[in-house]
C-alpha atoms as a PDB file:
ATOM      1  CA  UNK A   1    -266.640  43.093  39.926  1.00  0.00           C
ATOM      2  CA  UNK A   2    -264.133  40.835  39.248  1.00  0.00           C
ATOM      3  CA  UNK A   3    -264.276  37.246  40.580  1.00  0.00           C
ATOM      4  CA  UNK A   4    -260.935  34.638  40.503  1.00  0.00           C
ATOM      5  CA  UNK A   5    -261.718  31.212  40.125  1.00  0.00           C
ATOM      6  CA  UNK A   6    -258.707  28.871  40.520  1.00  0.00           C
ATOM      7  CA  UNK A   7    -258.548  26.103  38.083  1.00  0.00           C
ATOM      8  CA  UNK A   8    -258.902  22.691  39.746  1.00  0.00           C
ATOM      9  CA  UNK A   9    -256.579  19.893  38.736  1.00  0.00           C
ATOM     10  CA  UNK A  10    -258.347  17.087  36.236  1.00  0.00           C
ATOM     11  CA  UNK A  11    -259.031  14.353  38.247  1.00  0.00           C
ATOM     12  CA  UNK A  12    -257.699  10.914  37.434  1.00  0.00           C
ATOM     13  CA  UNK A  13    -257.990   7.385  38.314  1.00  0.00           C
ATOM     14  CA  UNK A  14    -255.138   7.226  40.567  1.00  0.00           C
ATOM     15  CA  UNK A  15    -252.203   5.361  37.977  1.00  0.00           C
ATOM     16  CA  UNK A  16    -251.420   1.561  39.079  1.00  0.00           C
ATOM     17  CA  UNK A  17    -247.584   0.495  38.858  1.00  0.00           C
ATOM     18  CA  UNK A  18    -247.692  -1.926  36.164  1.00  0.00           C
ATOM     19  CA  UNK A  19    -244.237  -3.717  36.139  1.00  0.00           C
ATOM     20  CA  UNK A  20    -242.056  -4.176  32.857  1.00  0.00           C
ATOM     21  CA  UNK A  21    -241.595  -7.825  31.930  1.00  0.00           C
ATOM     22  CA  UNK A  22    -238.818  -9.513  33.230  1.00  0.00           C
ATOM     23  CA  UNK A  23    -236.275 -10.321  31.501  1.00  0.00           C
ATOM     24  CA  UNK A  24    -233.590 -13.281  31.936  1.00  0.00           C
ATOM     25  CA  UNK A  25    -229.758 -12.505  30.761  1.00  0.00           C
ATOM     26  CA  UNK A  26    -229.881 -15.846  28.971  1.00  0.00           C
ATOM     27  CA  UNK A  27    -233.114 -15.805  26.722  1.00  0.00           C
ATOM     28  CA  UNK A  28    -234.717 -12.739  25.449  1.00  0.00           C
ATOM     29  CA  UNK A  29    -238.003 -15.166  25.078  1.00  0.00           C
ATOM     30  CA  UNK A  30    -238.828 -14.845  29.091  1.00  0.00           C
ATOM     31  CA  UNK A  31    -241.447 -12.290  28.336  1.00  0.00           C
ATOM     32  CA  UNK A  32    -243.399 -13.611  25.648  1.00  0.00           C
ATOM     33  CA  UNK A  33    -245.367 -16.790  26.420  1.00  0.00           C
ATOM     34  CA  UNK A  34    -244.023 -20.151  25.527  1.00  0.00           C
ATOM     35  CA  UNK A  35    -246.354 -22.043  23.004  1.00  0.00           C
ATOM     36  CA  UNK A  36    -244.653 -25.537  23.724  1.00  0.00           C
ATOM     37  CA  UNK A  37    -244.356 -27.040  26.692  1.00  0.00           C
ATOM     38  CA  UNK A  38    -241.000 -27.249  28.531  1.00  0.00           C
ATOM     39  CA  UNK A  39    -241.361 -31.251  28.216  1.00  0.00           C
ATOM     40  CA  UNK A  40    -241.293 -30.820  24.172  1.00  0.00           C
ATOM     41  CA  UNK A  41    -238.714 -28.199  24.373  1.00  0.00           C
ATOM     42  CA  UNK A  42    -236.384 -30.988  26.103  1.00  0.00           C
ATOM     43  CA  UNK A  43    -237.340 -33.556  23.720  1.00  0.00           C
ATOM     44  CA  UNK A  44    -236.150 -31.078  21.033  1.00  0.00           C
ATOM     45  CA  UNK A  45    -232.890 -30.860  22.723  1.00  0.00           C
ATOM     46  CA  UNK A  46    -232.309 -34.909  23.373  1.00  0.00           C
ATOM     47  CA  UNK A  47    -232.757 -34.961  19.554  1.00  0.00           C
ATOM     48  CA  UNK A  48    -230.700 -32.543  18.283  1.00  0.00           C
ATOM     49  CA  UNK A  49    -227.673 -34.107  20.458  1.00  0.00           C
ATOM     50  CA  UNK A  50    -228.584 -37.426  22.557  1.00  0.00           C
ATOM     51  CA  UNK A  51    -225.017 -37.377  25.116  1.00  0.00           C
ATOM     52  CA  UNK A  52    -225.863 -33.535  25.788  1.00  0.00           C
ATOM     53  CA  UNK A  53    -225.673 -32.678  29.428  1.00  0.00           C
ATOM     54  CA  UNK A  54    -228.461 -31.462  32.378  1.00  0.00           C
ATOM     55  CA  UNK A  55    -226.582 -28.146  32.648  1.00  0.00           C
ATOM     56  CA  UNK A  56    -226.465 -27.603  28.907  1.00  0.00           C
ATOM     57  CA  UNK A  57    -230.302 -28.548  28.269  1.00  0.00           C
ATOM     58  CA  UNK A  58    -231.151 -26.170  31.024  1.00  0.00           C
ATOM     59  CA  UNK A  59    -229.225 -23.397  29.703  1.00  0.00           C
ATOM     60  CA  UNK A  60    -231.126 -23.926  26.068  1.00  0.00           C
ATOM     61  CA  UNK A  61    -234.493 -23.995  27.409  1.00  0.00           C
ATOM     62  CA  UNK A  62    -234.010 -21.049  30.038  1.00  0.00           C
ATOM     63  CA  UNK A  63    -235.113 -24.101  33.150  1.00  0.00           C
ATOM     64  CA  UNK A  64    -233.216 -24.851  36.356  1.00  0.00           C
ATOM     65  CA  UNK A  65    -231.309 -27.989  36.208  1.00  0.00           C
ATOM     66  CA  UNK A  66    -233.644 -29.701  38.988  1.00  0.00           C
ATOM     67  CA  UNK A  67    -236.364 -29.115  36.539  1.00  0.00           C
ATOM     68  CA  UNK A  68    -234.676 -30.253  33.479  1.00  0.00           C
ATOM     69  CA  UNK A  69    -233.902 -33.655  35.854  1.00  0.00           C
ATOM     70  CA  UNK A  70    -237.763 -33.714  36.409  1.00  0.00           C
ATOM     71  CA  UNK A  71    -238.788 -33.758  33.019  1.00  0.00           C
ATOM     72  CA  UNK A  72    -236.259 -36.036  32.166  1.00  0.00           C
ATOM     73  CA  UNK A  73    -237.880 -38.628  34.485  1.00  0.00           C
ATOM     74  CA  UNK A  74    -241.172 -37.603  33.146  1.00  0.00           C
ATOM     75  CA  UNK A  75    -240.143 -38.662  29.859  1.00  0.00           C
ATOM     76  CA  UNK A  76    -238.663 -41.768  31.129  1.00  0.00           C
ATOM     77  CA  UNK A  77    -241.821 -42.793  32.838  1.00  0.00           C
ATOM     78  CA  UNK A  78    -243.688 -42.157  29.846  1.00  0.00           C
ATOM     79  CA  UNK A  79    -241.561 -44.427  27.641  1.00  0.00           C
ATOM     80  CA  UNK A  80    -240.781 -41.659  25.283  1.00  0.00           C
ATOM     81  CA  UNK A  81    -236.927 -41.645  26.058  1.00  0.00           C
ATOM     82  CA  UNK A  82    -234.526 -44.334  27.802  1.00  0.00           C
ATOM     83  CA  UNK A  83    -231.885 -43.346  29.728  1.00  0.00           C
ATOM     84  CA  UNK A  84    -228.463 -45.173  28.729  1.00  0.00           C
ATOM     85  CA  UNK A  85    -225.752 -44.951  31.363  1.00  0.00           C
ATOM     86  CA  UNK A  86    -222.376 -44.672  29.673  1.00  0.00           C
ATOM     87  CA  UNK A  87    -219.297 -43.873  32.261  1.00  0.00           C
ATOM     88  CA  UNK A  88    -219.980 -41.304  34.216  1.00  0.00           C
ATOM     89  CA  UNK A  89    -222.491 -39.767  31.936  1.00  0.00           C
ATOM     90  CA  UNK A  90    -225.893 -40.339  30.440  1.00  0.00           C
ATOM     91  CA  UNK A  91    -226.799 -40.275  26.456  1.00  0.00           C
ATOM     92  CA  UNK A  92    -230.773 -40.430  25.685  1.00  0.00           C
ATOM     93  CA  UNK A  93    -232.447 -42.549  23.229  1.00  0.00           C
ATOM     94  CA  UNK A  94    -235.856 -40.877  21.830  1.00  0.00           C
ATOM     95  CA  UNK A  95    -238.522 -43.710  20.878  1.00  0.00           C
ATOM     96  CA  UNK A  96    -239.668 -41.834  18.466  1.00  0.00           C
ATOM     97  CA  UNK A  97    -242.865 -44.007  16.906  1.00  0.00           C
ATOM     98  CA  UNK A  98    -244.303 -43.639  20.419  1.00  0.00           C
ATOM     99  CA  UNK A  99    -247.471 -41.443  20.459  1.00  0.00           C
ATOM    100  CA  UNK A 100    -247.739 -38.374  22.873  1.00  0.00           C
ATOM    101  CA  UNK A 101    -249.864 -39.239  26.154  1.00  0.00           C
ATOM    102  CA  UNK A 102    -252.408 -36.892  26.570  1.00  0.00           C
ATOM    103  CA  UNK A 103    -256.269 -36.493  25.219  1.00  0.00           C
ATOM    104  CA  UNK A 104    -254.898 -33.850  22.275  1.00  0.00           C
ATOM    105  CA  UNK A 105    -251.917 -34.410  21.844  1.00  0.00           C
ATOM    106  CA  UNK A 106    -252.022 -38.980  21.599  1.00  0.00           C
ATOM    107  CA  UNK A 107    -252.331 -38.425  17.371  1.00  0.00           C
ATOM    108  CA  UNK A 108    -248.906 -37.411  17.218  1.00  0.00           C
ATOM    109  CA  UNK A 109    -245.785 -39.133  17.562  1.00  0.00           C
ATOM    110  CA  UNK A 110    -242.233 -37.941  19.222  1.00  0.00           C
ATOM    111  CA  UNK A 111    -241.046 -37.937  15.736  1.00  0.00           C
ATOM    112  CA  UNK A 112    -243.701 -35.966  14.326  1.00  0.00           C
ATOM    113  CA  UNK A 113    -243.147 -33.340  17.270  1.00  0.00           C
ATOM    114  CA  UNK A 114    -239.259 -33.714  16.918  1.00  0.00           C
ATOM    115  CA  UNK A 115    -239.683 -32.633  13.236  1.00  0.00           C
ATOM    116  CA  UNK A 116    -242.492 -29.868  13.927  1.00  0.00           C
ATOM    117  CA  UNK A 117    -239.672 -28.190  16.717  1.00  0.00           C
ATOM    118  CA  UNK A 118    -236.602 -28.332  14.938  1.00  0.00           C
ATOM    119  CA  UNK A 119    -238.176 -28.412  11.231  1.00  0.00           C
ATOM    120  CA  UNK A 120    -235.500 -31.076  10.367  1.00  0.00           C
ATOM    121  CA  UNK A 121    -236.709 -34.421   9.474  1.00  0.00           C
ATOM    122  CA  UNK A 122    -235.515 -37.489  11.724  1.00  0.00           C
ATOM    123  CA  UNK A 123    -234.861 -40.720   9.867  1.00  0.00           C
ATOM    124  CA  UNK A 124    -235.723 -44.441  11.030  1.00  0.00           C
ATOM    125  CA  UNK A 125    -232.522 -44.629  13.377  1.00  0.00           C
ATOM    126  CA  UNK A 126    -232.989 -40.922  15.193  1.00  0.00           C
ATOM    127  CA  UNK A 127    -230.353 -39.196  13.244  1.00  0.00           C
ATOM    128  CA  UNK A 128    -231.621 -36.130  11.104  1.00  0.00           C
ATOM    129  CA  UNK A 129    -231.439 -37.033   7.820  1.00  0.00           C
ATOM    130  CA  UNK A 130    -228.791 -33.816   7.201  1.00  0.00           C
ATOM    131  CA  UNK A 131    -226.229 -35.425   9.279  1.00  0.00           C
ATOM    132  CA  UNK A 132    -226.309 -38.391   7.400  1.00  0.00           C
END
């Protein structure tokens, strides 16, 4: 007597689409999560080169320009940077022996962040001291 079983397929949890990161043409950093905050990225920027344009700080920190704008008038508010028309164009002026608002973050300065970011040290005028 001869019997034929057929073999049943293994059943499996039906297989979800999980979609690759994305990734931007201008920063390869899109897909892993930001530890600092777009706000201290900016401030990172204003020090490294005070007369540098929206456009350009929004092409270093992967923003839109709008949002670079924004968080230059956060900063503003906050009294961490002054805005210093100068022709047409803006330069930025960093207060940098102003704490951080916030409950964590009030120990530290915006020099002490400055110098954590860019891991140059910032003399008494703003300049890094390499520069000098």
């Amino acid at each position: 007597m001869s019997t034929t079983t057929t073999a049943e397929p293994p059943r499996h949890a039906p297989r979800r689409h999980v979609p690759e990161p994305r990734r931007s043409a201008r920063s390869p950093y899109r897909q892993v999560h930001m530890l600092l905050s777009n706000h201290a990225n900016v401030l990172a920027v204003l020090a490294s080169d005070p007369a540098v344009r929206v456009r350009e700080i929004a092409q270093r920190v992967d923003l839109t320009e709008r949002a670079v704008q924004g968080i230059l008038g956060d900063l503003v508010d906050a009294g961490l940077v002054t805005r210093v028309r100068r022709g047409r164009r803006n330069t930025y002026r960093l207060h940098l022996d102003r704490r951080i608002p916030g409950p964590i973050e009030a120990r530290a300065t915006v020099r002490e962040l400055v110098e954590l970011v860019t891991g140059r040290s910032l003399d008494r005028a703003g300049a890094r001291e390499d520069e000098r």
